[in-house]
Protein backbone atom coordinates (compact mmCIF):
# COMPACT_ATOMS: atom_id res chain seq x y z
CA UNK A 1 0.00 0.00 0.00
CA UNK A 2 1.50 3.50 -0.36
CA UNK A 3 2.89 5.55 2.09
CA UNK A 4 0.70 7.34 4.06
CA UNK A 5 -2.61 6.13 2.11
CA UNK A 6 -5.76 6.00 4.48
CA UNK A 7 -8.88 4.35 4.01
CA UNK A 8 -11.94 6.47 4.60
CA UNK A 9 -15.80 5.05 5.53
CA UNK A 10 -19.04 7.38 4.63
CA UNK A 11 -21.96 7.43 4.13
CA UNK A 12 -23.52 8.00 0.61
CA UNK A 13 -26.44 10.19 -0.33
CA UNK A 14 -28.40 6.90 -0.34
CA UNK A 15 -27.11 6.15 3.18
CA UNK A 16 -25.15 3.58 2.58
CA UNK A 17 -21.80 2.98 3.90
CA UNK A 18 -18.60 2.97 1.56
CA UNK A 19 -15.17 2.72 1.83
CA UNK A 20 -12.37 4.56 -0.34
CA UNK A 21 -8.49 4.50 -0.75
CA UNK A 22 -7.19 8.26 -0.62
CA UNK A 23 -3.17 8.18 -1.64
CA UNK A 24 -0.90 10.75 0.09
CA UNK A 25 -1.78 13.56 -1.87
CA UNK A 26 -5.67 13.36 -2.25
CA UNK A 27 -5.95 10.94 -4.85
CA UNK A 28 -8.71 8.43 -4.93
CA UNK A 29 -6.81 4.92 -6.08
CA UNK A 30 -9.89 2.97 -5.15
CA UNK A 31 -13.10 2.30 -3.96
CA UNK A 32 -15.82 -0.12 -2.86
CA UNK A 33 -17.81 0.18 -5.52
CA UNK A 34 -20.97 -1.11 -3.82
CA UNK A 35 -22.48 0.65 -0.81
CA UNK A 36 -23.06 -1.45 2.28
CA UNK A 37 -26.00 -1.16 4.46
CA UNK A 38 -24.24 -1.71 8.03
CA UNK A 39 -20.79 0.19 8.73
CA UNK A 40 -19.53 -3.23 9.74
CA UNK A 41 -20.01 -4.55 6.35
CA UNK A 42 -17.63 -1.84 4.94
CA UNK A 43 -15.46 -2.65 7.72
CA UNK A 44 -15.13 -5.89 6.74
CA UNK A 45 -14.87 -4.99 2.86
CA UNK A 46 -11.61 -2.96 3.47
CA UNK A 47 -9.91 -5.62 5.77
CA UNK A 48 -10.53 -8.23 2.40
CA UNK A 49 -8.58 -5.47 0.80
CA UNK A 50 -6.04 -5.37 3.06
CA UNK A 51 -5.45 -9.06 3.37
CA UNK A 52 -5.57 -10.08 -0.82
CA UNK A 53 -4.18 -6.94 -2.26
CA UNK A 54 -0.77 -7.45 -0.98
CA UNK A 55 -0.17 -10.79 -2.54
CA UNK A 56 -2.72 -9.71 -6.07
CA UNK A 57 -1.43 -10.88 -9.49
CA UNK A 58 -1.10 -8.16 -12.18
CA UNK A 59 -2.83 -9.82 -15.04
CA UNK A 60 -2.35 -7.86 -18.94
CA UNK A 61 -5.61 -8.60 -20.34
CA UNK A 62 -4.71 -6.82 -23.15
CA UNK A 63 -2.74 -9.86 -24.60
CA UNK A 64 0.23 -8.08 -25.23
């Protein structure tokens, strides 16, 4: 994960929770992409993050 990158959890106009990954210097470099109707849930989506991202395969789908 970058330095200094933080997660942040909100709620959405549709009050939902979310989760996003802001870099260092305000950058959004990802999100959940699917609100989550307990906090807990989005909780739990950004610990999955934590745990498979470090270890993710970069995959070319372009067939290059």
């Amino acid at each position: 994960m970058p330095a200094n990158a933080r997660f942040e959890l909100f709620l959405d106009r549709a009050d939902e929770w979310r989760w996003r990954l802001v870099a260092s210097n305000g950058e959004i470099i990802a999100d959940s992409a699917e609100g989550y109707a307990a906090k807990q849930g989005a909780k739990r989506g950004i610990e999955s993050v934590k745990r498979v991202a470090e270890d993710a395969a970069v995959v070319d789908t372009a067939g290059e």
